[in-house]
Protein backbone atom coordinates (compact mmCIF):
# COMPACT_ATOMS: atom_id res chain seq x y z
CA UNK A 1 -41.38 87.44 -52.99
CA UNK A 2 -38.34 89.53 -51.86
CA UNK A 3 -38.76 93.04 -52.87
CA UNK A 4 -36.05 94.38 -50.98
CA UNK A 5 -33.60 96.90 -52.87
CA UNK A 6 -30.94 95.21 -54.92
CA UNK A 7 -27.56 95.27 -53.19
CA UNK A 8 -24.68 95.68 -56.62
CA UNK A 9 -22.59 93.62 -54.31
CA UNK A 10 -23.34 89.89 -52.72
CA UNK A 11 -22.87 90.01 -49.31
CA UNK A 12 -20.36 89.64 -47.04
CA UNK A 13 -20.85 86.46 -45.09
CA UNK A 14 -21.58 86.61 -41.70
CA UNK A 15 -20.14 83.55 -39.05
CA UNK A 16 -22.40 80.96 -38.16
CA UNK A 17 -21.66 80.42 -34.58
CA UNK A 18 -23.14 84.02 -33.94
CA UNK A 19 -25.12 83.88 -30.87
CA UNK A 20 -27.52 86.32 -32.13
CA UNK A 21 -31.38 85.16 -32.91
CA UNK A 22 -31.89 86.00 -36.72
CA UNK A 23 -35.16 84.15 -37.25
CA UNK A 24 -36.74 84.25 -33.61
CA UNK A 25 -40.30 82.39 -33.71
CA UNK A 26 -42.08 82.50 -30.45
CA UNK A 27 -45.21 80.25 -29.28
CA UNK A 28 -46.25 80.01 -32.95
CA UNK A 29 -49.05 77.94 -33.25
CA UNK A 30 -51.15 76.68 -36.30
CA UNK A 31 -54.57 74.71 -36.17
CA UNK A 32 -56.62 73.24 -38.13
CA UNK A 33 -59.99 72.91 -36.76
CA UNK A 34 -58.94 71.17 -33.99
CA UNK A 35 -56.50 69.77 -34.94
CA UNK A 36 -52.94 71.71 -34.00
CA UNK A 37 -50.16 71.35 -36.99
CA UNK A 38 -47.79 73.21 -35.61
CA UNK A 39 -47.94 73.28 -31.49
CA UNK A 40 -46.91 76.23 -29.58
CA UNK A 41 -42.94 76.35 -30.99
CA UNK A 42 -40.85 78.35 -29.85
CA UNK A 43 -37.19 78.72 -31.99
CA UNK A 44 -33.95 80.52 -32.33
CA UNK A 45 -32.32 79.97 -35.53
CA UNK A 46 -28.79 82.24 -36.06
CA UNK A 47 -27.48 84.60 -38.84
CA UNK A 48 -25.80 82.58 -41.50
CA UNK A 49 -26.12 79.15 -41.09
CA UNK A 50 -28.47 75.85 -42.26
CA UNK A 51 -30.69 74.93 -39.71
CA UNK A 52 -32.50 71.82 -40.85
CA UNK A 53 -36.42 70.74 -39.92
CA UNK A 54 -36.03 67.15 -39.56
CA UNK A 55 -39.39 65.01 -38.72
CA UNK A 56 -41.56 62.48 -40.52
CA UNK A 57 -44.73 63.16 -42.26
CA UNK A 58 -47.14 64.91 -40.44
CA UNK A 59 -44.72 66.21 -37.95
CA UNK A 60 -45.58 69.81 -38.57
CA UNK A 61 -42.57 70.87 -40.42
CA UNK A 62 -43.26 72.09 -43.94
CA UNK A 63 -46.70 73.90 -41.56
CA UNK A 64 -43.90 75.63 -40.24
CA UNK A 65 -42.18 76.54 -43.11
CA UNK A 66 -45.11 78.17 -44.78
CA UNK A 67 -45.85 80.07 -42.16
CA UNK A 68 -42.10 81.62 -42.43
CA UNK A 69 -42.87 82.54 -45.84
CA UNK A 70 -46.39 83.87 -44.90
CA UNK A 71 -48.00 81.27 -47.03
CA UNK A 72 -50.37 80.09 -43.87
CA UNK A 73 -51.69 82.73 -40.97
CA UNK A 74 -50.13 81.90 -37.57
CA UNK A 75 -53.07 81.13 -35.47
CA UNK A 76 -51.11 82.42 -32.29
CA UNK A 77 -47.24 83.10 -31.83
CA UNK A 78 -45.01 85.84 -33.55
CA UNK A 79 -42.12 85.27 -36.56
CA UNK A 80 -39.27 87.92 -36.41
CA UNK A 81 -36.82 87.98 -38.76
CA UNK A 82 -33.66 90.84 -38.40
CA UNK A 83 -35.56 92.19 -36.10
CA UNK A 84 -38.92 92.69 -37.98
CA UNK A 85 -41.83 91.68 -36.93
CA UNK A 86 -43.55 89.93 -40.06
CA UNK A 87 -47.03 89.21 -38.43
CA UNK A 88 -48.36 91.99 -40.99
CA UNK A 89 -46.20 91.79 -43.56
CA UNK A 90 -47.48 90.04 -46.80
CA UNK A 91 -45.54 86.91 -48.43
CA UNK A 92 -44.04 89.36 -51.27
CA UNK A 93 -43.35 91.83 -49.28
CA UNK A 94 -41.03 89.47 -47.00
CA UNK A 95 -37.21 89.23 -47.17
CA UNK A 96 -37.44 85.55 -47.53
CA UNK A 97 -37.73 83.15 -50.83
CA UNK A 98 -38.82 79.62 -51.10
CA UNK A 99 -37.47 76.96 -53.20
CA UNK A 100 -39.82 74.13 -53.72
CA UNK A 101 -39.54 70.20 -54.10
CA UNK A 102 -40.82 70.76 -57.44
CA UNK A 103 -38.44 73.88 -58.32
CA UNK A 104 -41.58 75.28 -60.29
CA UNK A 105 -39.64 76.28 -62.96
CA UNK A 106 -41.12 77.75 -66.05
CA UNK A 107 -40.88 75.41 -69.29
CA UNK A 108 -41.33 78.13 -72.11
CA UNK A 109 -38.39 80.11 -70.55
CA UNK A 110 -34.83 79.79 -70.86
CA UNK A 111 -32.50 79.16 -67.79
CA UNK A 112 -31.82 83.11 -67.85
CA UNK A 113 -35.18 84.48 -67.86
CA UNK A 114 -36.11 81.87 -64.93
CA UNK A 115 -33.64 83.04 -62.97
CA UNK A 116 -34.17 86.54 -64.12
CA UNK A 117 -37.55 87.10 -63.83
CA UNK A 118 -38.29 87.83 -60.06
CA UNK A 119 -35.63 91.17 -61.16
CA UNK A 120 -37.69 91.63 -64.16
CA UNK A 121 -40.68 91.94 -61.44
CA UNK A 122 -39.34 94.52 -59.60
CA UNK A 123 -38.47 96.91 -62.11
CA UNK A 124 -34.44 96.31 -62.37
CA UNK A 125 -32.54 98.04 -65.08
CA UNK A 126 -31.40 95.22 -68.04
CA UNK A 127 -27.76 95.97 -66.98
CA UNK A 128 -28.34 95.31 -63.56
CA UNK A 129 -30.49 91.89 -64.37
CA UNK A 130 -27.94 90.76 -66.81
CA UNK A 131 -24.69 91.26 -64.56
CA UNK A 132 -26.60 89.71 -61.13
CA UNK A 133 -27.98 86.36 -63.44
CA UNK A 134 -24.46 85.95 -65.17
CA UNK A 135 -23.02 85.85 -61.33
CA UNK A 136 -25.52 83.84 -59.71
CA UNK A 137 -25.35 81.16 -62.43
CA UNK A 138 -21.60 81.30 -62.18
CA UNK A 139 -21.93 80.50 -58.62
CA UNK A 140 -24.21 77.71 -58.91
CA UNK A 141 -21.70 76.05 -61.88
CA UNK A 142 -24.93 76.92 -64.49
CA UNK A 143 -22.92 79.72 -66.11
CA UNK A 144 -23.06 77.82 -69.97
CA UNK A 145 -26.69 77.00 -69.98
CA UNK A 146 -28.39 80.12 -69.98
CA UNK A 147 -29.87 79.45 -73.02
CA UNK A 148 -31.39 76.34 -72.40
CA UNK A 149 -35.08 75.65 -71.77
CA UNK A 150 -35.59 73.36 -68.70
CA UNK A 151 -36.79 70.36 -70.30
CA UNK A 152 -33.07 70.00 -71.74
CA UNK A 153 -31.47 70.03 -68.30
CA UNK A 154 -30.99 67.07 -66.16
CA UNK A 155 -32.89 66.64 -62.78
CA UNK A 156 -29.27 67.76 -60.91
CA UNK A 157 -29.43 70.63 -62.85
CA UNK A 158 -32.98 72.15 -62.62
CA UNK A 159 -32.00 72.29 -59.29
CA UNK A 160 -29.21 74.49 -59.45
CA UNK A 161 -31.50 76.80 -61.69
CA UNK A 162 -34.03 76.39 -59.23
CA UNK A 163 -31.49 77.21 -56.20
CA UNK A 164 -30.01 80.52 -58.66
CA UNK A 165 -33.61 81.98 -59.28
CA UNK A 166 -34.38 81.89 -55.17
CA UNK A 167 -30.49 83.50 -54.64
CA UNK A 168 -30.58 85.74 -57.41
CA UNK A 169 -32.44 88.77 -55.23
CA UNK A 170 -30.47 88.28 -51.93
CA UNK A 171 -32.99 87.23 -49.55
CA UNK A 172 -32.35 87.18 -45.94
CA UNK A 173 -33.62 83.64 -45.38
CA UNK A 174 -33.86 81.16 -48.19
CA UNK A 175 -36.21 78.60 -47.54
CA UNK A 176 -35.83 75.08 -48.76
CA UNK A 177 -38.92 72.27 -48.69
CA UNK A 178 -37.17 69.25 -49.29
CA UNK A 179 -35.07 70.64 -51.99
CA UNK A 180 -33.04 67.31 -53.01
CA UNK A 181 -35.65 64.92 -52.97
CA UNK A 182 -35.73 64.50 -56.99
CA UNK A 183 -32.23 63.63 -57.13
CA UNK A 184 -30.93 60.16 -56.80
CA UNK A 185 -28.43 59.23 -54.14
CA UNK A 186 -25.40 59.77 -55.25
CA UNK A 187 -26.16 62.87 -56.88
CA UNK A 188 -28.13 64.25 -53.87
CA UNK A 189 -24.90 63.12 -52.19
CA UNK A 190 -22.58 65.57 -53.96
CA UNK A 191 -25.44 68.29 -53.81
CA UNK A 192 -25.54 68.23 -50.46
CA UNK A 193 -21.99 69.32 -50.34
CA UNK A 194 -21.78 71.76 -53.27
CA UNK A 195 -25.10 73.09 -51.02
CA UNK A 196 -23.09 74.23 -48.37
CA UNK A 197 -20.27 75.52 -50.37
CA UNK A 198 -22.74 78.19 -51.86
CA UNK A 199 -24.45 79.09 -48.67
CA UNK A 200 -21.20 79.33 -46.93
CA UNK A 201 -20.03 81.55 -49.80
CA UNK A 202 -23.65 83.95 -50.24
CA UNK A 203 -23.42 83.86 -46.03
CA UNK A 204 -27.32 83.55 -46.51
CA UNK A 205 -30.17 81.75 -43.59
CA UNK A 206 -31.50 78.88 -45.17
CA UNK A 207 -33.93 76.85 -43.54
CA UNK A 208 -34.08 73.15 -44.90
CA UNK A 209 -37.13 71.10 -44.16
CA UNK A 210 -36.00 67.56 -45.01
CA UNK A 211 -37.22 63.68 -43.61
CA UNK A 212 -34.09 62.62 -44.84
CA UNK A 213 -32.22 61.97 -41.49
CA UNK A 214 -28.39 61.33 -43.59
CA UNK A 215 -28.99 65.04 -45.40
CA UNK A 216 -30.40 67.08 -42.46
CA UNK A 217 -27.10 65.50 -40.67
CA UNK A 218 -25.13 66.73 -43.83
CA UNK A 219 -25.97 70.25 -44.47
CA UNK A 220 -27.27 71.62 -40.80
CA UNK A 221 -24.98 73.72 -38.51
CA UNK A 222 -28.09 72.36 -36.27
CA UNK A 223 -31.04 70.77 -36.31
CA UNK A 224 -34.62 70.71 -35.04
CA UNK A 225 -36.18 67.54 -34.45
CA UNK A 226 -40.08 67.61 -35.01
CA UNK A 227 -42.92 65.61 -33.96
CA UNK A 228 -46.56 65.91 -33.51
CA UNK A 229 -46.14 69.58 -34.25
CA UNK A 230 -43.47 70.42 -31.61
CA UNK A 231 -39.85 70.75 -31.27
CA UNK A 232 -38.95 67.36 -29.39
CA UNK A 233 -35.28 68.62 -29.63
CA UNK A 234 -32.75 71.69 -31.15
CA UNK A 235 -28.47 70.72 -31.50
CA UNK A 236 -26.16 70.02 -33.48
CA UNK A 237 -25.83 66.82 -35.55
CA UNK A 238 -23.71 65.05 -32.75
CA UNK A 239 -26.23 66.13 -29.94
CA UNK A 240 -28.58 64.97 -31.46
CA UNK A 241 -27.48 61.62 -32.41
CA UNK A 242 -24.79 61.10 -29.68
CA UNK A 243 -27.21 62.26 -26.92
CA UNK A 244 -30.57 62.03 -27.52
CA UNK A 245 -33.39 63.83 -25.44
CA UNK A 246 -35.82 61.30 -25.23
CA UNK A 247 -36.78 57.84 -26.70
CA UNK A 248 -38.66 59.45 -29.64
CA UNK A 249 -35.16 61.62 -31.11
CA UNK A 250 -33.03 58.25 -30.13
CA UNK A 251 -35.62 56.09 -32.25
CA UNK A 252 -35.75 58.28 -34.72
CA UNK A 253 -32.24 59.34 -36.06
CA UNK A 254 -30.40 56.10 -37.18
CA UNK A 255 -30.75 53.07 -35.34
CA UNK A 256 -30.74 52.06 -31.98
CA UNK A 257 -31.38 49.01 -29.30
CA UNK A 258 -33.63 50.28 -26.99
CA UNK A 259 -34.16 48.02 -23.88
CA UNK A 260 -35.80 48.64 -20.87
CA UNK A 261 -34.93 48.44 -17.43
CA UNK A 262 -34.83 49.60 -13.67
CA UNK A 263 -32.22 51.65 -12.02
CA UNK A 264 -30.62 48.99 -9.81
CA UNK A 265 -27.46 51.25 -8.37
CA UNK A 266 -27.22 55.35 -9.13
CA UNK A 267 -23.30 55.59 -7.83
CA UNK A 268 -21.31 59.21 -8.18
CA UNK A 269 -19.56 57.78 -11.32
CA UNK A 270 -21.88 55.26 -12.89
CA UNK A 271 -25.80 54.59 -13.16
CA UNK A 272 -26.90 50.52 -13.23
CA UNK A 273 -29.54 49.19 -14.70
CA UNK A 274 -31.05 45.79 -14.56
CA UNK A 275 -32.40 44.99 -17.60
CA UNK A 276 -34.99 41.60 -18.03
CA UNK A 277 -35.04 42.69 -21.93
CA UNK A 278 -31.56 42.57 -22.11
CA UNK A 279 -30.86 39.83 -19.48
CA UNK A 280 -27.75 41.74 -18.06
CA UNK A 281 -26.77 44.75 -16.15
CA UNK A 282 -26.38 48.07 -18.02
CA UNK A 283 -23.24 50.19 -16.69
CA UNK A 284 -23.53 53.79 -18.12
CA UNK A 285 -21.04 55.80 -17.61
CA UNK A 286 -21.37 59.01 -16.69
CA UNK A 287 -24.22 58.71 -14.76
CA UNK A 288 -27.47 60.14 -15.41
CA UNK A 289 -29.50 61.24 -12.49
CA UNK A 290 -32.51 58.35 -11.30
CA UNK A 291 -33.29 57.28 -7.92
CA UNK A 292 -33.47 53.12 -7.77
CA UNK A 293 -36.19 51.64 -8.41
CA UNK A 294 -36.74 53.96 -11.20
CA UNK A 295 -37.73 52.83 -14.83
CA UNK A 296 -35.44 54.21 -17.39
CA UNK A 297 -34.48 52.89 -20.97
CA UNK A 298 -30.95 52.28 -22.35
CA UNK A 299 -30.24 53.18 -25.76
CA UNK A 300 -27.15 52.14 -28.13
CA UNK A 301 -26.27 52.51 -31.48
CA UNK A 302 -24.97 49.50 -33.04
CA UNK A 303 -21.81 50.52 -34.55
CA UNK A 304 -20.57 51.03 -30.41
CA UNK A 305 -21.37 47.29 -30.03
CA UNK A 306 -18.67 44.66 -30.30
CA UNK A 307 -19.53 41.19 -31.43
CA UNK A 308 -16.75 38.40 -30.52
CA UNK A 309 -16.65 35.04 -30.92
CA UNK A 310 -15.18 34.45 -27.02
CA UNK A 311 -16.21 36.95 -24.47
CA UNK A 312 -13.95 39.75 -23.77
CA UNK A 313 -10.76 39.27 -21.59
CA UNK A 314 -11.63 39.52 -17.90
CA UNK A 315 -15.57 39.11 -18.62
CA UNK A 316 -16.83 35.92 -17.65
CA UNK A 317 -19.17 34.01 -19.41
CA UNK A 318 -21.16 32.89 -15.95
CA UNK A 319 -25.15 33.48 -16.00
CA UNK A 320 -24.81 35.59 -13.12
CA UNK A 321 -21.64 37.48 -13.73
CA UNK A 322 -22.13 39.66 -16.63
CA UNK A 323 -22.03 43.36 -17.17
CA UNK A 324 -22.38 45.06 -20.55
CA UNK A 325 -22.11 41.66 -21.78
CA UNK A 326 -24.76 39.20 -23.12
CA UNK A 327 -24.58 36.06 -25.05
CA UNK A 328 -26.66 35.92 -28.91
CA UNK A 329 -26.59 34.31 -32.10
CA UNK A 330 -26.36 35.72 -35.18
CA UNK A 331 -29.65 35.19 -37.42
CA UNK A 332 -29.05 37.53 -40.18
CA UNK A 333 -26.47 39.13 -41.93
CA UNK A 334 -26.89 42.04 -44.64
CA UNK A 335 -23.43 42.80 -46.56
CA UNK A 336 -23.77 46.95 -47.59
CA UNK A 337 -20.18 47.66 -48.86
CA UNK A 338 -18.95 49.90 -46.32
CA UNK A 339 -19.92 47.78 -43.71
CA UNK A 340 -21.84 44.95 -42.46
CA UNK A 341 -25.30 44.15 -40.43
CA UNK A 342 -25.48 41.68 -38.52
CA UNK A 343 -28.91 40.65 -36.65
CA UNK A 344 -28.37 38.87 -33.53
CA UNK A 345 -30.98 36.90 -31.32
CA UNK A 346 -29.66 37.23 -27.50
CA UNK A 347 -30.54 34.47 -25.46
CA UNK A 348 -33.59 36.41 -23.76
CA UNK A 349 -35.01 36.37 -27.11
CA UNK A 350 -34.59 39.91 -28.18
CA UNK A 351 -33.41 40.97 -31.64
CA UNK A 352 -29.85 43.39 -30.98
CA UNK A 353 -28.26 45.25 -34.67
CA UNK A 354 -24.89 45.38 -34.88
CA UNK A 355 -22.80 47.25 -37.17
CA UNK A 356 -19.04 46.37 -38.44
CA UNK A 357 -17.18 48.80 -41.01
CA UNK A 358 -15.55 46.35 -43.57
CA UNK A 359 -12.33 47.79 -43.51
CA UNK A 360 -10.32 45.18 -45.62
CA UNK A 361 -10.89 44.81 -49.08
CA UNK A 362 -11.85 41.15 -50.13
CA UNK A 363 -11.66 39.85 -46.50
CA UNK A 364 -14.48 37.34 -45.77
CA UNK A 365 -16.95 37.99 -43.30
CA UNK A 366 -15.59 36.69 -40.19
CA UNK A 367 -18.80 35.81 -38.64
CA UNK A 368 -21.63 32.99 -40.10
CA UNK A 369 -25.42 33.19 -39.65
CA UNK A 370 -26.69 30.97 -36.55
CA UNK A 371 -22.81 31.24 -35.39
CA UNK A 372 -22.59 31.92 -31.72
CA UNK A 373 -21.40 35.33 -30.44
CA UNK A 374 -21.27 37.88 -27.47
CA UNK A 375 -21.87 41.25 -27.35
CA UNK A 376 -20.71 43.64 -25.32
CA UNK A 377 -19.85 47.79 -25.43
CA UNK A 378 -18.28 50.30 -23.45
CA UNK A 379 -20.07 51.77 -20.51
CA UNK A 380 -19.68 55.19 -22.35
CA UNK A 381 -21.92 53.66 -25.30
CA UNK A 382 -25.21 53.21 -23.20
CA UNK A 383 -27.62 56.86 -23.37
CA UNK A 384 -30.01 56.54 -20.69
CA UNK A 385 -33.35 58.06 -21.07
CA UNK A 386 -35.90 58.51 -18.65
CA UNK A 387 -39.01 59.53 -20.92
């Protein structure tokens, strides 16, 4: 696709954390019928670094990441990249490559000529093509199997070839549709890291459209949060999952208790919430603006609740008393290695997830299903959302 002249030398990477737009896309809108894909989004994505699409089927992203590659017309909305206005400019004409789920590799050609052949397009002298293949596949750890034909490389391994033929040319944005979804988890794992080691090294854009939440968190500098065809939020990995925009985002990265509630007390250092779900008061701390009366939902991830068999020093146990503090028993419990999941029942009947890492090796579980427990977390823990 990239038919920009050949540069003898790679790059010099450029810093992440510019503040620069690189990819600007502006009210860009796609329908179908009338149906809208992609819904008037609007998105700043910076010179150098991974910023990850992150949204579940039908959420509009891959839409999106056609339309950067010119694959579908924009109905409305611009896409400028460096500066260049690509509304006219044809897919092969763009600065951009794509590297697909499937990596679309040829079968009758060796590992060089895949990698080689979008050079071979563009006229590039044999020197030229040998000496940019031999360093691309040197950087992606493929320098030994030139020779081989794909069918004789494993599935970790096609995608290396598959990530060297989209580098190989130097695009300005690289383009990635789910690109370590063919790889099992431990070796998408690794990938994810060697990934970033490469892009950090080329100093090349990529955009990565992924509905794996644990890689987008991996590989982006920041991420974009889709649904129903718009942007329902844009930060980095801890934004995102440390303060949520709205009860869609908090649902859907990781997991979270979600209970509803009404703002009983909005204080200059603290917000209350009384909570029926819950069947105690919520504390957050700091406080979120919300006039009383107000309803409002409390979010919390359950590795920032703590599960005791007595409740905490200077909480009481009284019906009336508590705060950040209710009373469950424990109904299921799922072992996972690294940690432990345990599913409590609180006594107003609601289901609550805890998390506990399992930080000594061979130590029993210190808790028993239908064993009687209370919960309670820090007013810090508690994200309170309003939509």
């Amino acid at each position: 696709m990239n038919t920009q002249p050949q540069v003898d030398t790679p790059p010099v990477p450029v810093a992440a954390d510019s503040n620069a737009a690189y990819v600007r896309i502006a009210n860009l809108t796609k329908r179908f019928g009338d149906f809208a894909a992609v819904d008037a989004v609007s998105l700043d994505i910076r010179r150098g670094e991974i910023f990850c699409l992150l949204g579940g089927s039908g959420s509009g992203k891959t839409t999106l990441l056609r339309m950067l590659a010119g694959f579908e017309s924009p109905t409305s909305g611009t896409i400028h990249i460096d500066g260049e206005d690509m509304s006219s400019v044809p897919p092969y004409e763009r600065p951009v490559n794509m590297m697909f789920q499937s990596y679309a590799l040829f079968p009758h050609m060796s590992v060089e000529k895949n990698v080689a052949f979008g050079l071979e397009q563009e006229g590039a002298s044999r020197g030229d093509i040998k000496r940019q293949v031999g360093e691309i596949l040197d950087i992606v750890k493929m320098g030994s199997f030139g020779a081989r034909k794909p069918h004789q490389l494993s599935g970790g391994q096609r995608q290396r070839v598959a990530l060297a033929r989209a580098l190989v040319k130097r695009p300005k944005l690289l383009l990635l549709d789910e690109p370590l979804a063919a790889l099992d988890k431990k070796l998408r794992e690794h990938t994810q890291f060697e990934l970033i080691s490469i892009q950090q090294r080329l100093g090349v854009t990529f955009i990565v459209v992924t509905h794996d939440q644990e890689e987008a968190m991996t590989l982006g500098t920041r991420l974009g949060v889709m649904n129903h065809g718009r942007i329902a939020q844009v930060g980095t990995p801890s934004d995102i999952y440390e303060s949520p925009a709205n009860r869609f985002v908090a649902d859907f990265i990781g997991s979270v208790n979600m209970f509803e509630g009404q703002v009983a007390d909005c204080g200059s250092d603290c917000l209350r919430i009384a909570s029926a779900e819950l069947g105690c008061t919520v504390r957050a701390e700091p406080a979120r603006p919300g006039a009383a009366g107000a309803t409002v939902w409390a979010a919390i991830r359950p590795e920032k609740i703590n599960i005791t068999r007595r409740p905490p020093v200077g909480q009481s146990s009284a019906p009336a008393a508590p705060e950040n503090l209710v009373r469950g028993t424990v109904r299921e419990i799922a072992y996972m290695g690294d940690m432990s999941i345990y599913l409590v029942q609180i006594d107003s009947g609601k289901m609550l997830r805890v998390t506990l890492p399992n930080v000594t090796r061979g130590r029993e579980r210190p808790l028993a299903r239908d064993e009687s427990v209370w919960l309670s977390w820090h007013g810090t823990s508690a994200v309170v959302l309003s939509e």
